[in-house]
N, C-alpha and C. Protein backbone atom coordinates (compact mmCIF):
# COMPACT_ATOMS: atom_id res chain seq x y z
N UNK A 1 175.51 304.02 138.25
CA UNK A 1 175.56 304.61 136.92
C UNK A 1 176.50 305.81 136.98
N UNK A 2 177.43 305.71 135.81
CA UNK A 2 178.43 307.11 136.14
C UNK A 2 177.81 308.73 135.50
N UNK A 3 178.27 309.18 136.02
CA UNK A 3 177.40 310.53 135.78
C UNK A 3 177.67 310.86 134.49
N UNK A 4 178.60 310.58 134.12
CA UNK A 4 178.37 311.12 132.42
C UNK A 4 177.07 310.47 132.18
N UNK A 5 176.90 308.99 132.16
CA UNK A 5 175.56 308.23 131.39
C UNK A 5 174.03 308.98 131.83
N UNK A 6 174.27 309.58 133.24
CA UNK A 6 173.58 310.25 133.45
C UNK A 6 173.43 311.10 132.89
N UNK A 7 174.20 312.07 132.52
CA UNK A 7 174.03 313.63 131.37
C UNK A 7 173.47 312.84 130.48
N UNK A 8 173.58 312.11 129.81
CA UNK A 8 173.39 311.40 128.39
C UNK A 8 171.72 311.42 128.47
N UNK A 9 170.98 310.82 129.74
CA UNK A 9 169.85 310.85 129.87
C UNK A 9 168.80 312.27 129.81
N UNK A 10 169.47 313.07 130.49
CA UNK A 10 169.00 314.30 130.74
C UNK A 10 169.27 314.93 129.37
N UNK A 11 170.55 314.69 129.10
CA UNK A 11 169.95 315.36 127.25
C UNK A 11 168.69 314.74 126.76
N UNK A 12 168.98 313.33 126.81
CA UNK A 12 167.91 313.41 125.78
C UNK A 12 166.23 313.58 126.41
N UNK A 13 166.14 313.77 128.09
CA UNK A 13 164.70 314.45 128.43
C UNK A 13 164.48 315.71 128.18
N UNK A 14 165.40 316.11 128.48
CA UNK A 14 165.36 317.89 128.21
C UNK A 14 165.26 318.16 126.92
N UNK A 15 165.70 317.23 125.54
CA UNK A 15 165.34 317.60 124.15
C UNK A 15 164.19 317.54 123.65
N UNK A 16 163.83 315.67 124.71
CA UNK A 16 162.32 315.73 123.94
C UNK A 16 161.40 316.68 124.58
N UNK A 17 161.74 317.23 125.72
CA UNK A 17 161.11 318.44 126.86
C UNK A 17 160.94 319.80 125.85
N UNK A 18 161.84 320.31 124.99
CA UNK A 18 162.33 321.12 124.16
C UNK A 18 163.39 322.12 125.21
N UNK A 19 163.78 321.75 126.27
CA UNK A 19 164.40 322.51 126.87
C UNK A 19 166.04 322.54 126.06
N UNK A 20 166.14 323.06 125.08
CA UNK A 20 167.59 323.11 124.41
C UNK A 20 168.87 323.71 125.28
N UNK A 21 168.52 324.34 126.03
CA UNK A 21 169.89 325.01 127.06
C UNK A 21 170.25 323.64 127.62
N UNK A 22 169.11 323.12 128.60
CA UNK A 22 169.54 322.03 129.18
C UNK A 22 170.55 320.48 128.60
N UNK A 23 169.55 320.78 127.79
CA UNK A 23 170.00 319.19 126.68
C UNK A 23 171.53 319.57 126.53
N UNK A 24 171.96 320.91 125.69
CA UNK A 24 173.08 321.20 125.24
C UNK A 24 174.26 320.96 126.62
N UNK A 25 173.93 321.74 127.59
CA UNK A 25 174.71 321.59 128.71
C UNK A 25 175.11 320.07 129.40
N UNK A 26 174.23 319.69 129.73
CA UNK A 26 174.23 317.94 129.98
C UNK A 26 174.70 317.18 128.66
N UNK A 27 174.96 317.70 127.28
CA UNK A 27 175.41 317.23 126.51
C UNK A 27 177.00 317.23 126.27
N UNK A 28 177.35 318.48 126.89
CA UNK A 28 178.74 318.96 126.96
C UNK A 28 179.13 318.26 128.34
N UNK A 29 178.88 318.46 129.04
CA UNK A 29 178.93 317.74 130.58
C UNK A 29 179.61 316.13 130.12
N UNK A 30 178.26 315.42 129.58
CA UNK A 30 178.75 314.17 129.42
C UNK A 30 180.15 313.86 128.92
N UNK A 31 180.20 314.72 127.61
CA UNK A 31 181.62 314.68 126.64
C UNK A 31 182.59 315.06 127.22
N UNK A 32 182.20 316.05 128.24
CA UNK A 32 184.02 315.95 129.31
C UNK A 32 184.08 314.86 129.60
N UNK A 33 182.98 313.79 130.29
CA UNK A 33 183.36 312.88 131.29
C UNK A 33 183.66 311.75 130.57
N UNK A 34 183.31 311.62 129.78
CA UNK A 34 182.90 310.07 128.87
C UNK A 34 184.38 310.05 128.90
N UNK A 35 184.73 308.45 129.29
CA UNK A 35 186.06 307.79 128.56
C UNK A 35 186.08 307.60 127.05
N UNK A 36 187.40 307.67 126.56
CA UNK A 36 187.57 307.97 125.01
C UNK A 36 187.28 306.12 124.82
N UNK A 37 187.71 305.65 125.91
CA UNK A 37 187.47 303.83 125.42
C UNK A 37 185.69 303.56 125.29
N UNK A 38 184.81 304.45 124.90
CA UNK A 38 183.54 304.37 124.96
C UNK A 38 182.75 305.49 123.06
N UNK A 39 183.40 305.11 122.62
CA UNK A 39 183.09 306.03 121.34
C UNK A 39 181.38 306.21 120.91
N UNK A 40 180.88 304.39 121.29
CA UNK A 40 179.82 304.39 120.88
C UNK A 40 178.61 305.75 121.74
N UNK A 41 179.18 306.22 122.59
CA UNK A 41 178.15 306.86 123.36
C UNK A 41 178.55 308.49 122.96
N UNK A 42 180.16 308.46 122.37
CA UNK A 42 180.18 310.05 121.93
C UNK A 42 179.38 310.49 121.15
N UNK A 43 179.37 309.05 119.98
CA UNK A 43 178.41 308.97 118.46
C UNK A 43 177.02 309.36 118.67
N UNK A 44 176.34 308.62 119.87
CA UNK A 44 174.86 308.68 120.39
C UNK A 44 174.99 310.71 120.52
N UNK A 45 175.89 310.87 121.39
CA UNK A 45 175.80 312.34 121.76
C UNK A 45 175.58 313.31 120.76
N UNK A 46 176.69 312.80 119.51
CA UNK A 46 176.57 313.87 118.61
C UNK A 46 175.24 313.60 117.94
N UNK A 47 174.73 312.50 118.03
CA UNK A 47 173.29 312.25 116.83
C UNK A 47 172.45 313.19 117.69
N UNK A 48 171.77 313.13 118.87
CA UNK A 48 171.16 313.74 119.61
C UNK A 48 171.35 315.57 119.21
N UNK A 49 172.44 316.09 119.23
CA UNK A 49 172.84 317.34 118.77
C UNK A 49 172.36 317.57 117.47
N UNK A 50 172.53 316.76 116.59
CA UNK A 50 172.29 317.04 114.96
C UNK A 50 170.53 316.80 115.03
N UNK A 51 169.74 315.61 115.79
CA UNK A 51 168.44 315.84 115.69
C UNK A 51 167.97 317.37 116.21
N UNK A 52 168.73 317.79 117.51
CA UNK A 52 168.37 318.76 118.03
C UNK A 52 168.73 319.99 116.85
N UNK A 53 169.07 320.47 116.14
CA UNK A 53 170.08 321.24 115.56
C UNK A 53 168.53 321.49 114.08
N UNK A 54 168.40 319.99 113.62
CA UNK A 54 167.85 319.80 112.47
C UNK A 54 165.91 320.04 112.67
N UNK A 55 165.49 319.75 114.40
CA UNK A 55 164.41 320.13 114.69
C UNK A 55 164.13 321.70 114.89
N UNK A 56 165.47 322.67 115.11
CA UNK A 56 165.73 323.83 115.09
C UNK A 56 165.04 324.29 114.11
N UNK A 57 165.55 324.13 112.77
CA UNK A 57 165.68 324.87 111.71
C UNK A 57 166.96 324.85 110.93
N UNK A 58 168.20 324.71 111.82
CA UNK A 58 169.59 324.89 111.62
C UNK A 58 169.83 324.05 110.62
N UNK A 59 170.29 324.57 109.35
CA UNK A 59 170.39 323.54 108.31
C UNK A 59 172.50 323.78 108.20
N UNK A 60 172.48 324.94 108.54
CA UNK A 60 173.85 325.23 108.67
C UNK A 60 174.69 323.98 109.86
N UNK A 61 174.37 324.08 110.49
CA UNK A 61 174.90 323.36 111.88
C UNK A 61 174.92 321.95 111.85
């Protein structure tokens, strides 16, 4: 498994964890690594951010 897919995972334990530093970091992590020939998993990334964002409070973001 390549380590980006790995970040991908750890975001989303660390979100449902509520650990938000983590999630965010392993979220950025992944998006360096991810090949651009893989969009469907940037899309997954950003949904994960906007749940995280919208469980916040952040209506701005």
């Amino acid at each position: 498994m390549p380590w980006w897919h790995m970040n991908v995972f750890v975001s989303l334990l660390a979100a449902r964890l509520g650990d938000e530093a983590t999630a965010v970091a392993a979220q950025d992590a992944a998006r360096r690594e991810l090949p651009a020939t893989l969009p469907r998993f940037a899309t997954h990334l950003e949904t994960h951010r906007g749940l995280m964002l919208a469980r916040s409070g952040d209506k701005v973001g």
